[in-house]
N, C-alpha and C. Protein backbone atom coordinates (compact mmCIF):
# COMPACT_ATOMS: atom_id res chain seq x y z
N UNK A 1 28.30 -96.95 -1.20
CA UNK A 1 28.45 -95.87 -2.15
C UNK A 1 27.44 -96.02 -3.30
N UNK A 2 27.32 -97.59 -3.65
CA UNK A 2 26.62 -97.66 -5.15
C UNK A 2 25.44 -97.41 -4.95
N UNK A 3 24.35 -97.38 -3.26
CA UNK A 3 22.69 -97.39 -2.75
C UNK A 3 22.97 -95.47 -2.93
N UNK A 4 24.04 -95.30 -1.98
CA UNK A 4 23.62 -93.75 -2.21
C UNK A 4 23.87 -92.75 -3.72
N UNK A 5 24.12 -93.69 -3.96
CA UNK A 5 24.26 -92.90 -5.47
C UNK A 5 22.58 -93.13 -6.48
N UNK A 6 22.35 -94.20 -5.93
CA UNK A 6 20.80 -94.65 -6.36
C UNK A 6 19.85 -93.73 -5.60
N UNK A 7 19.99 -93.06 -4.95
CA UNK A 7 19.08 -92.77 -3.73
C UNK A 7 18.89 -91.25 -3.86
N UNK A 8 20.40 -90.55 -4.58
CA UNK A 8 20.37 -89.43 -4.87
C UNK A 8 19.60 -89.31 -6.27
N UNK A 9 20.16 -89.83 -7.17
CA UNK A 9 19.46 -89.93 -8.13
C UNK A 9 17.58 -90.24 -8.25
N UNK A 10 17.39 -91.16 -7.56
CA UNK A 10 15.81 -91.01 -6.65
C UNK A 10 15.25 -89.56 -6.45
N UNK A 11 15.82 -89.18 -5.53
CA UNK A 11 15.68 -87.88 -4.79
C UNK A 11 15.35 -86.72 -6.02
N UNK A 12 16.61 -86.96 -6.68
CA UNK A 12 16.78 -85.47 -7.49
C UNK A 12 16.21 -85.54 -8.83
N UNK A 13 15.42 -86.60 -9.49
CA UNK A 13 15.07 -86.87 -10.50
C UNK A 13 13.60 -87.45 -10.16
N UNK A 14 13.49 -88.95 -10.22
CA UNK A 14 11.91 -89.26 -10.28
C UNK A 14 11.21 -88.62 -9.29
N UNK A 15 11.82 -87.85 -7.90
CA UNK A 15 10.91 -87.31 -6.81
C UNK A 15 10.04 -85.88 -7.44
N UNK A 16 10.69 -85.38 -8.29
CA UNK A 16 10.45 -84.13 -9.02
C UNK A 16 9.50 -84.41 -9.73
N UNK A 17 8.53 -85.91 -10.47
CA UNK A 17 7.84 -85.49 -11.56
C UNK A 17 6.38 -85.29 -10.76
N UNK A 18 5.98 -85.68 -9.47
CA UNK A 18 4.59 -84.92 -9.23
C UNK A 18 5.04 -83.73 -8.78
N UNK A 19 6.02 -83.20 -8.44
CA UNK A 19 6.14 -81.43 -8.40
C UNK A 19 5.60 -81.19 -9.67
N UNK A 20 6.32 -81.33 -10.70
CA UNK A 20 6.19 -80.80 -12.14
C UNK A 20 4.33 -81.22 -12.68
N UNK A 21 3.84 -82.20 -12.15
CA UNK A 21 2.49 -82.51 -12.59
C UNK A 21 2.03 -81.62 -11.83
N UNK A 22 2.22 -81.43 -10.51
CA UNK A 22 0.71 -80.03 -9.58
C UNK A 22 1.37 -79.06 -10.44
N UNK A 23 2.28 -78.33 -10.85
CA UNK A 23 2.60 -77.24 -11.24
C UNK A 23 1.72 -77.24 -12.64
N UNK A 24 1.68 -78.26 -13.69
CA UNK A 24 1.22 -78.10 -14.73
C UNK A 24 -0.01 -78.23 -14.65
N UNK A 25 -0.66 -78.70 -13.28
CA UNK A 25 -1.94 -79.00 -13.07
C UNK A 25 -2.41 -77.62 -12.61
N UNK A 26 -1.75 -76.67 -12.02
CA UNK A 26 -1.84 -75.77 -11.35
C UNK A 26 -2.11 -74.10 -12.81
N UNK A 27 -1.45 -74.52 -13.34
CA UNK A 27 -0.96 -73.56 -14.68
C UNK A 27 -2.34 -74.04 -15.34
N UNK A 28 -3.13 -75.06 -15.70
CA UNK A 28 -3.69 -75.53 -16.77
C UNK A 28 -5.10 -74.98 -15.95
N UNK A 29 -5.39 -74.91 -14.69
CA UNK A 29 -6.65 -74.22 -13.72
C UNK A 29 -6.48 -72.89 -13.98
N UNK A 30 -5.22 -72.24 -13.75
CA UNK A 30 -5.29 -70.90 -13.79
C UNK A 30 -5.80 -70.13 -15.51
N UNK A 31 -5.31 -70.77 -16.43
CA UNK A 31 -5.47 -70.43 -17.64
C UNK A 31 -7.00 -70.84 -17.84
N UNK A 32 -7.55 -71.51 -17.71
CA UNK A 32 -9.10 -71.58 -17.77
C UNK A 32 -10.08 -70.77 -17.67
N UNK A 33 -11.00 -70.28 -18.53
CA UNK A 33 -12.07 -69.03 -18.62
C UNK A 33 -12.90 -69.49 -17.54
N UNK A 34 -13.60 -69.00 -17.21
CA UNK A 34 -15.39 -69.10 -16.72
C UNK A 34 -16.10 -69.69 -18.00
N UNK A 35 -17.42 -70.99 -17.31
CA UNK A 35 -17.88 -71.29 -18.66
C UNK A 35 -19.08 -69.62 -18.49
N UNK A 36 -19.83 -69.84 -19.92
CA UNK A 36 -20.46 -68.77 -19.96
C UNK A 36 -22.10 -69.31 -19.51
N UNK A 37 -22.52 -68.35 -18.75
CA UNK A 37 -23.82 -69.01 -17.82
C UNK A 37 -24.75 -68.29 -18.48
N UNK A 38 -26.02 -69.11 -18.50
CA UNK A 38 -27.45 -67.93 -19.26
C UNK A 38 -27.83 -67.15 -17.89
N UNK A 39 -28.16 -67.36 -16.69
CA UNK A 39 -28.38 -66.88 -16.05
C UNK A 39 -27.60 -65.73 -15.02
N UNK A 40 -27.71 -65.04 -13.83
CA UNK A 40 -27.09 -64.55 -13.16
C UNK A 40 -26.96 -65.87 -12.02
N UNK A 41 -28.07 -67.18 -11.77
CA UNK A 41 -27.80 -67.56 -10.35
C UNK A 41 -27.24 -68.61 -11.15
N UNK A 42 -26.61 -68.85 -12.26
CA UNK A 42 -25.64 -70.23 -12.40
C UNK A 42 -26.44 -71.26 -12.98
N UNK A 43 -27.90 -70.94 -13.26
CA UNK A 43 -29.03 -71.95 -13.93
C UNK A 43 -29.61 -73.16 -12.77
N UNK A 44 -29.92 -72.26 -11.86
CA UNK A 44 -30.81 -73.18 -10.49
C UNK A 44 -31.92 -72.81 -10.11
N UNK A 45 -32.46 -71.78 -10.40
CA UNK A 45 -33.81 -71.25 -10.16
C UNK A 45 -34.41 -71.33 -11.45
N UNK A 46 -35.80 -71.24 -10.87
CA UNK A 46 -36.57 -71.60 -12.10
C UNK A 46 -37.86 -70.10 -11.71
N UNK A 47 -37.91 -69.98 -13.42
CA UNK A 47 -39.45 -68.72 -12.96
C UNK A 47 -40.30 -69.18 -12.64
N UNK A 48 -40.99 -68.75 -11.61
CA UNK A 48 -42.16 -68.90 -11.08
C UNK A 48 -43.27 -68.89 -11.88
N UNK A 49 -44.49 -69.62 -11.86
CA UNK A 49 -45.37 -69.56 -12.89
C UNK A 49 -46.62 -68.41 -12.20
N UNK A 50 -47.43 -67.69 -12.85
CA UNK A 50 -48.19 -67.02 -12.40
C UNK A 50 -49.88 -67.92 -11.65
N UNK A 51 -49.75 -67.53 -10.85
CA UNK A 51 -51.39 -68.84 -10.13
C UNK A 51 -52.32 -68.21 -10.94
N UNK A 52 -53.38 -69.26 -11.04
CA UNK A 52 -54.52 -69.01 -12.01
C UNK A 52 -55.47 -68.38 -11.21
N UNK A 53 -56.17 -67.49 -11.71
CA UNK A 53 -56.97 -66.49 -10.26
C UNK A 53 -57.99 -67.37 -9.64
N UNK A 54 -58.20 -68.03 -10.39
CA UNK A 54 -59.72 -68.86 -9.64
C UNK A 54 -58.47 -69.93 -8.73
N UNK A 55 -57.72 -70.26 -8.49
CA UNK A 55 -56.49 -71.21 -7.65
C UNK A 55 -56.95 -70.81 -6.28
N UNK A 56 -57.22 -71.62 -5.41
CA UNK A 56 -57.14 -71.29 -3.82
C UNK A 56 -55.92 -70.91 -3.39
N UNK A 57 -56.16 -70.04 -2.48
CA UNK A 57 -54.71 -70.25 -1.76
C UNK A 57 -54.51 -71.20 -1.15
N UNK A 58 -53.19 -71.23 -0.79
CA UNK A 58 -52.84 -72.30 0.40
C UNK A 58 -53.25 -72.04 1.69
N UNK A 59 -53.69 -73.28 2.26
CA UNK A 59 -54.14 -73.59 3.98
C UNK A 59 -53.21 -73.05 4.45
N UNK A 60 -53.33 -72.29 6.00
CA UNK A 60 -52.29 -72.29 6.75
C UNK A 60 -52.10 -73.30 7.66
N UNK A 61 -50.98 -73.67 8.20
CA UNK A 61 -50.90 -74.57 9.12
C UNK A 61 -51.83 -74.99 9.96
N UNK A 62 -52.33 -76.03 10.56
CA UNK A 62 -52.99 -76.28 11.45
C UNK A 62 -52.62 -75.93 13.17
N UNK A 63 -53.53 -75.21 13.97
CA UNK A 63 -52.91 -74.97 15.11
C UNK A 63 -52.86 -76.40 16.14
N UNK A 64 -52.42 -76.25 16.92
CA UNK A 64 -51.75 -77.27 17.95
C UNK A 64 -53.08 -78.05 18.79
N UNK A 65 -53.41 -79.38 18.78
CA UNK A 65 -54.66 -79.56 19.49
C UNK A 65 -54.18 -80.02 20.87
N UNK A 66 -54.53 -79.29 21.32
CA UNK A 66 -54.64 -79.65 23.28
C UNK A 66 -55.84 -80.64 23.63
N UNK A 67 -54.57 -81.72 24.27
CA UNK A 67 -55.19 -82.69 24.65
C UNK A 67 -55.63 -84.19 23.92
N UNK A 68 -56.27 -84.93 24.53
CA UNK A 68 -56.28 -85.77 23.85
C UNK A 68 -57.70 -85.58 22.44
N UNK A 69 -58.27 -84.36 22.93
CA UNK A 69 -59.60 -84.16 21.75
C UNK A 69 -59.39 -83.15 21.42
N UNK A 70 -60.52 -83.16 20.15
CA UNK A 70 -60.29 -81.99 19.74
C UNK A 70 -60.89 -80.92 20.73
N UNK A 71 -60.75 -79.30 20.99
CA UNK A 71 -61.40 -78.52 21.41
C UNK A 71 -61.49 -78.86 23.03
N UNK A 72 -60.52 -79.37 23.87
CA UNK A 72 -60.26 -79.29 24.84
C UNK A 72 -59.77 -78.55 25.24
N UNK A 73 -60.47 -77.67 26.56
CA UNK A 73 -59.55 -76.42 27.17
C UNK A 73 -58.47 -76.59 27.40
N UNK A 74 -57.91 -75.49 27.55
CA UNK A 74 -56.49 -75.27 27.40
C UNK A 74 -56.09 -75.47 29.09
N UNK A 75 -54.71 -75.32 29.21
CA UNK A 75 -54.09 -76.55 30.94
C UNK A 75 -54.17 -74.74 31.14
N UNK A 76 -54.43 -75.19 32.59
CA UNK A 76 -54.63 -74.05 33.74
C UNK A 76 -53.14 -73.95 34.22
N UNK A 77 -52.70 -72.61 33.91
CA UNK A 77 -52.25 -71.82 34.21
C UNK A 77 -50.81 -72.45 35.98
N UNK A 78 -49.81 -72.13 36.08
CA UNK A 78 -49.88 -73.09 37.33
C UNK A 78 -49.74 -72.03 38.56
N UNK A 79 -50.12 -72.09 39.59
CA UNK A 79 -50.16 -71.22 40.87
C UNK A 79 -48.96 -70.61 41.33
N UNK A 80 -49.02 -69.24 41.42
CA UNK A 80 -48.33 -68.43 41.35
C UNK A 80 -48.07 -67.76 42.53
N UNK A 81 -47.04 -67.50 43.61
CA UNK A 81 -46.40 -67.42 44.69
C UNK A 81 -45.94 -66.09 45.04
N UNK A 82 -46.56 -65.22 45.71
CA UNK A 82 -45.87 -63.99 46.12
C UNK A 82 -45.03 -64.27 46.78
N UNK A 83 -43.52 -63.45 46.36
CA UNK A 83 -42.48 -63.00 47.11
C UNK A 83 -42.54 -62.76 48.53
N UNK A 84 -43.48 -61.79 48.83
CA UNK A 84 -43.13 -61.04 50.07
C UNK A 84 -43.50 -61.94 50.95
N UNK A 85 -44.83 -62.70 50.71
CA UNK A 85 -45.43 -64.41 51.37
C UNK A 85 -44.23 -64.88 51.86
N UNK A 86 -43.73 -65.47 50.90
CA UNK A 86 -42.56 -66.57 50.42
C UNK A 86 -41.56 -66.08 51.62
N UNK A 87 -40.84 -65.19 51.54
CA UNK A 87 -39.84 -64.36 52.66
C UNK A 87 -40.45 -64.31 53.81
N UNK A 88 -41.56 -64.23 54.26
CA UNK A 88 -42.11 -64.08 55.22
C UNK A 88 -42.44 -65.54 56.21
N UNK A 89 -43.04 -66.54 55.37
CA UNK A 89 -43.02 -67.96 55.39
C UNK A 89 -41.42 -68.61 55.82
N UNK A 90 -40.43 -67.76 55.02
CA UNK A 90 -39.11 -68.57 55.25
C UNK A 90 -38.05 -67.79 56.40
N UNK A 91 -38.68 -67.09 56.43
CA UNK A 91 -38.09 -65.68 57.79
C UNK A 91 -38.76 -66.74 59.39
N UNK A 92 -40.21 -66.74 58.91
CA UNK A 92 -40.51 -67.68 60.08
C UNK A 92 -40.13 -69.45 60.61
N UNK A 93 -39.58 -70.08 59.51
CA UNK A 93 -38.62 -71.11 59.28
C UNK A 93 -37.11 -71.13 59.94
N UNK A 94 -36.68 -70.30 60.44
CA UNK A 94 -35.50 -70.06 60.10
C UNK A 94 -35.41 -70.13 62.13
């Protein structure tokens, strides 16, 4: 009798005080403004500076070098198989 009387008291009293903390934790988020931002994107972008006219542009990428040198022809193409051959070749297989 004397554990369950401890146990209720447990239950119905100290189990309640993190209910009561998310709730006040919960109340104290909701009441909170927005801070106030200088910007529209939240202060993460930055202005762009204007390029100086005499500035190069930028390189474009370099294209892909074939092979082991530079200016090596490009791989041939690989041999290409007519159908009607092919059926005809495997018609006589058969």
């Amino acid at each position: 009798m004397y554990v369950d009387t401890w146990t209720f008291i447990w239950l119905m009293v100290f189990m309640k005080i993190p209910i009561v903390g998310l709730l006040l934790l919960v109340r104290w988020a909701v009441s909170q403004t927005p801070e106030d931002t200088l910007d529209e994107d939240g202060g993460i972008s930055h202005e762009p500076r204007p390029r100086h006219p005499h500035h190069p542009r930028p390189r474009l990428p370099r294209s892909p070098r074939r092979g082991p040198h530079r200016g090596a022809p490009a791989p041939v193409s690989p041999l290409r198989t007519r159908t009607a051959l092919a059926r005809a070749r495997a018609a006589q297989h058969r």
